[in-house]
Protein backbone atom coordinates (compact mmCIF):
# COMPACT_ATOMS: atom_id res chain seq x y z
CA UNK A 1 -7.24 -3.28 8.56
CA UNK A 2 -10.19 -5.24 7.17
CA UNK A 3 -12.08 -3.56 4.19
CA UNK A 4 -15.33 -3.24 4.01
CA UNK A 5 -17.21 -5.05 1.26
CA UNK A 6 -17.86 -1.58 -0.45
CA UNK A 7 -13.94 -1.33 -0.45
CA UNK A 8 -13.66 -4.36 -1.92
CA UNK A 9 -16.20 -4.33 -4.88
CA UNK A 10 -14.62 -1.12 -5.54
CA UNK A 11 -11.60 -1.83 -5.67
CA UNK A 12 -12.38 -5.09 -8.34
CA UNK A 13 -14.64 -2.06 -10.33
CA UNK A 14 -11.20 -0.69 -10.78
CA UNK A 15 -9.52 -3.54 -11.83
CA UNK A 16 -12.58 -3.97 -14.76
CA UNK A 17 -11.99 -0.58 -15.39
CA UNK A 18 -8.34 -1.72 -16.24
CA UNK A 19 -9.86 -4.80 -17.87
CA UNK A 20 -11.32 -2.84 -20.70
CA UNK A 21 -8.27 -0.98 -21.34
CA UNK A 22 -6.10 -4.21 -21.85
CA UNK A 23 -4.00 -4.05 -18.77
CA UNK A 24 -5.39 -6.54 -17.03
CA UNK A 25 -7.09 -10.03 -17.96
CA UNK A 26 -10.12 -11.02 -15.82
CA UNK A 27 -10.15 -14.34 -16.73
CA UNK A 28 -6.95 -14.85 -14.77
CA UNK A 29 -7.87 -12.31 -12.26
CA UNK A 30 -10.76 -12.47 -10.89
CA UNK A 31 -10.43 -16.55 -10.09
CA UNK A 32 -7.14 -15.21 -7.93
CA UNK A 33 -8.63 -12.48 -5.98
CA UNK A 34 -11.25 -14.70 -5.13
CA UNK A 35 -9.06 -17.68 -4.09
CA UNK A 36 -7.69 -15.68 -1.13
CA UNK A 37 -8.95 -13.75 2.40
CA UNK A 38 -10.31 -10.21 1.11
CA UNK A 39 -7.41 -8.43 2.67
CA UNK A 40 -5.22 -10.48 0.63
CA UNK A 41 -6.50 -10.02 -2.16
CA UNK A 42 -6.11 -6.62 -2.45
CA UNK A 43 -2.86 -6.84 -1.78
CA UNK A 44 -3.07 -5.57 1.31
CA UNK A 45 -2.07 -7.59 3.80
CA UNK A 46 -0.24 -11.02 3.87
CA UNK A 47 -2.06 -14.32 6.35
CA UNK A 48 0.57 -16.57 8.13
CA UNK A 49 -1.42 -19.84 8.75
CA UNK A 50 0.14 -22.48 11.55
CA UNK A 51 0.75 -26.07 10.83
CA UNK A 52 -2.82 -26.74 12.10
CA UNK A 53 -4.47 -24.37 10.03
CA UNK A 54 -5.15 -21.40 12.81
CA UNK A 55 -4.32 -17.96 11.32
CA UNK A 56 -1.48 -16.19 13.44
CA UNK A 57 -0.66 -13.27 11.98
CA UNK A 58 -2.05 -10.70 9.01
CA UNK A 59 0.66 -8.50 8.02
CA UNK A 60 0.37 -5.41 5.95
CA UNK A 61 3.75 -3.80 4.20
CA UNK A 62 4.37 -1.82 7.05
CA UNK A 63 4.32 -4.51 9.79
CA UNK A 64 6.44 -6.49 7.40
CA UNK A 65 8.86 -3.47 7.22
CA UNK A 66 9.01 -3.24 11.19
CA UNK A 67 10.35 -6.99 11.35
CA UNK A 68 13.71 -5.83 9.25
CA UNK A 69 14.46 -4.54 6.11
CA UNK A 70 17.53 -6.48 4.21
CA UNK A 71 18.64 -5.46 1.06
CA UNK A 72 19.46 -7.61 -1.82
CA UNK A 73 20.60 -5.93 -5.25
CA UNK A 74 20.52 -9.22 -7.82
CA UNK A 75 19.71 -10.12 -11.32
CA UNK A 76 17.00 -12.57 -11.77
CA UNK A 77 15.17 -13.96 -14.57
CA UNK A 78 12.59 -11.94 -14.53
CA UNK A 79 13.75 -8.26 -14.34
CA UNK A 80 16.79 -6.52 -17.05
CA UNK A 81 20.01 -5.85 -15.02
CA UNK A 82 20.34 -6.09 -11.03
CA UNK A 83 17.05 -5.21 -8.91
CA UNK A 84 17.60 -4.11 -5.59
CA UNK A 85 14.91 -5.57 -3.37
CA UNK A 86 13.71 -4.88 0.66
CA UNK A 87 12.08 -6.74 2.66
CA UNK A 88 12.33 -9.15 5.65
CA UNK A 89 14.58 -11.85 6.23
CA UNK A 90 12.70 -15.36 5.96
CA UNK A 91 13.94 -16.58 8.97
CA UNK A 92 13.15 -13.42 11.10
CA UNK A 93 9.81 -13.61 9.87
CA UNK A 94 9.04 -17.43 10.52
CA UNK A 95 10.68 -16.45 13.89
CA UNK A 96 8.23 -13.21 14.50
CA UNK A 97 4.88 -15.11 13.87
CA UNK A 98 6.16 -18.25 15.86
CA UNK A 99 7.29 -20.71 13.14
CA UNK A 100 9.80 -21.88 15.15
CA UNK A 101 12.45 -24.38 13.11
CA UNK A 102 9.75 -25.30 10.07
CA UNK A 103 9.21 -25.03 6.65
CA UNK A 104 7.08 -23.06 5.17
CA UNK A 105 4.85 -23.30 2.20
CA UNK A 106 4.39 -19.82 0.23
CA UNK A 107 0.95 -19.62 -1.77
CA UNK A 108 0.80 -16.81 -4.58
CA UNK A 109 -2.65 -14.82 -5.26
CA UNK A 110 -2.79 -16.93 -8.32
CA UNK A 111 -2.80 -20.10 -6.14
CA UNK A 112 0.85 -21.04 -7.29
CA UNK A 113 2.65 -22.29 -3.93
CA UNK A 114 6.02 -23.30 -3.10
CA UNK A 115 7.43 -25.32 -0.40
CA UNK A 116 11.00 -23.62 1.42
CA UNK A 117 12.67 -25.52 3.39
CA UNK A 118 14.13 -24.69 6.67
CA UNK A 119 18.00 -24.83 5.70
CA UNK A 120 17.38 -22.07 3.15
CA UNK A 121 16.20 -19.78 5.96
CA UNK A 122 18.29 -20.56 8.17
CA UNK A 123 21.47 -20.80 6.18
CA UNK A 124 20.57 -18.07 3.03
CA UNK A 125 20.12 -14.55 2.67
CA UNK A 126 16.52 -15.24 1.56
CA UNK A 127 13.51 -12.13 2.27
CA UNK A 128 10.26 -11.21 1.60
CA UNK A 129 10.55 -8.77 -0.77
CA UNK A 130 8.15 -5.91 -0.41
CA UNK A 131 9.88 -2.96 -2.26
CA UNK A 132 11.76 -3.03 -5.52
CA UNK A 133 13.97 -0.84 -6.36
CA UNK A 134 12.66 1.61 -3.42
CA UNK A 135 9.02 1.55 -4.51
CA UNK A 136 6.17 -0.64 -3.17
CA UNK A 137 5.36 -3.76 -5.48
CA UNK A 138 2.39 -3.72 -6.84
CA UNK A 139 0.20 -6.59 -8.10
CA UNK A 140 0.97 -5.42 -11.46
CA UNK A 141 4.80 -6.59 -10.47
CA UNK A 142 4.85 -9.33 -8.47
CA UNK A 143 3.85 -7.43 -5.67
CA UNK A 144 2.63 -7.16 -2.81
CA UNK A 145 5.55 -9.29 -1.79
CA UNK A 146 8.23 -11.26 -3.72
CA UNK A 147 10.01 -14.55 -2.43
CA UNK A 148 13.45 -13.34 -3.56
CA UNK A 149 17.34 -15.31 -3.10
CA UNK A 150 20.49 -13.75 -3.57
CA UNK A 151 20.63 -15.68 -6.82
CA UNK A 152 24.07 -13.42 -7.57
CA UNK A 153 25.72 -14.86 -4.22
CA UNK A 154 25.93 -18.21 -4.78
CA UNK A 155 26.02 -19.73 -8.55
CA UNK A 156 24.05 -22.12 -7.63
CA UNK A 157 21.05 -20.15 -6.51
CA UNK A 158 20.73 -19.47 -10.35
CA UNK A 159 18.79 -22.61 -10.68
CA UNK A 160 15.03 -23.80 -11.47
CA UNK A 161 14.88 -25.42 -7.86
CA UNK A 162 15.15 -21.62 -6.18
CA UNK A 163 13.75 -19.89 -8.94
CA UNK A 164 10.59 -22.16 -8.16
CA UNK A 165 11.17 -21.71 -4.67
CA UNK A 166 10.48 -17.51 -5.23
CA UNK A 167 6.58 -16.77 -5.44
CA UNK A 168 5.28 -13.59 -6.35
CA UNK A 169 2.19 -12.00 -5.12
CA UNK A 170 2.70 -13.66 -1.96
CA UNK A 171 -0.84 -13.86 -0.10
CA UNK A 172 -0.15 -16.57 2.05
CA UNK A 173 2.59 -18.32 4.37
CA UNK A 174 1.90 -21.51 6.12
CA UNK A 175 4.14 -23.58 8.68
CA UNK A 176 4.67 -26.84 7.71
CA UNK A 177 4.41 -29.43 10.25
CA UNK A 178 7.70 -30.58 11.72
CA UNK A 179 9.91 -32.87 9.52
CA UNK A 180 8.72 -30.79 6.56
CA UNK A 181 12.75 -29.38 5.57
């Protein structure tokens, strides 16, 4: 659901408030949440962008839940111990919004992207992590959503190429055009 720009500018009050008590840094910030569409960058709601640029599909948690919830329970290199993480699988996602046999390029709020090519969808456990350990993500932890492998499947998942590969604070996901695996 869109949010009105009252929403919005309170919502950024809040993160100031969190500013001034050292949680968060507005210099890194504020240049994210404005690099994305408003409901993204809240956190709210994730864009899925076709190979020619058209918007398709803006996804909260909950529509992102109804597509499937997988479970992975990993280590990365990022968290102490194995995480269990829900969310999607890649490949029924790319299916659901009509990315039909393409890559896809993931784009953090932080305007970090990653390219992921078709084979790992297709042929990996890989999902869109929205929960972590049974609670939401937020911002604050690479929420709202989490590009996550089963790096403990497969030894060599536990490599630089996938760990690139997994963006946090996913706001975006665009098709690549065809030939882009």
């Amino acid at each position: 659901m869109p949010r009105s720009p009252s929403t919005i500018a309170a919502a950024i009050h809040g993160y100031g408030v969190a500013v001034r008590v050292g949680v968060l840094c507005a210099c890194l910030l504020v240049p994210a949440l404005t690099a994305a569409p408003a409901s993204a960058q809240l956190g709210q709601s994730i864009s899925f962008v076709d190979a020619d640029g058209t918007v398709v599909a803006e996804l909260d948690r909950e529509a992102l839940e109804d597509i499937g919830r997988f479970e992975v329970s990993t280590r990365t290199p990022w968290d102490d111990g194995v995480v269990s993480f829900e969310g999607p699988l890649l490949r029924d996602l790319a299916d659901a919004v009509g990315f039909d046999d393409a890559a896809i390029a993931v784009h953090a709020l932080n305007d970090y992207s990653s390219e992921i090519p078709l084979s790992d969808m297709r042929d990996l456990d890989v999902i869109l992590a929205v929960r972590k350990d049974g609670e939401y993500m937020p911002i604050s932890d690479m929420g709202p959503a989490f590009v996550v492998y089963p790096y403990d499947s497969d030894a060599r998942l536990r490599d630089r190429v996938y760990y690139a590969r997994s963006v946090w604070q996913v706001a975006r996901i665009q098709e690549l055009p065809s030939g882009g695996e």
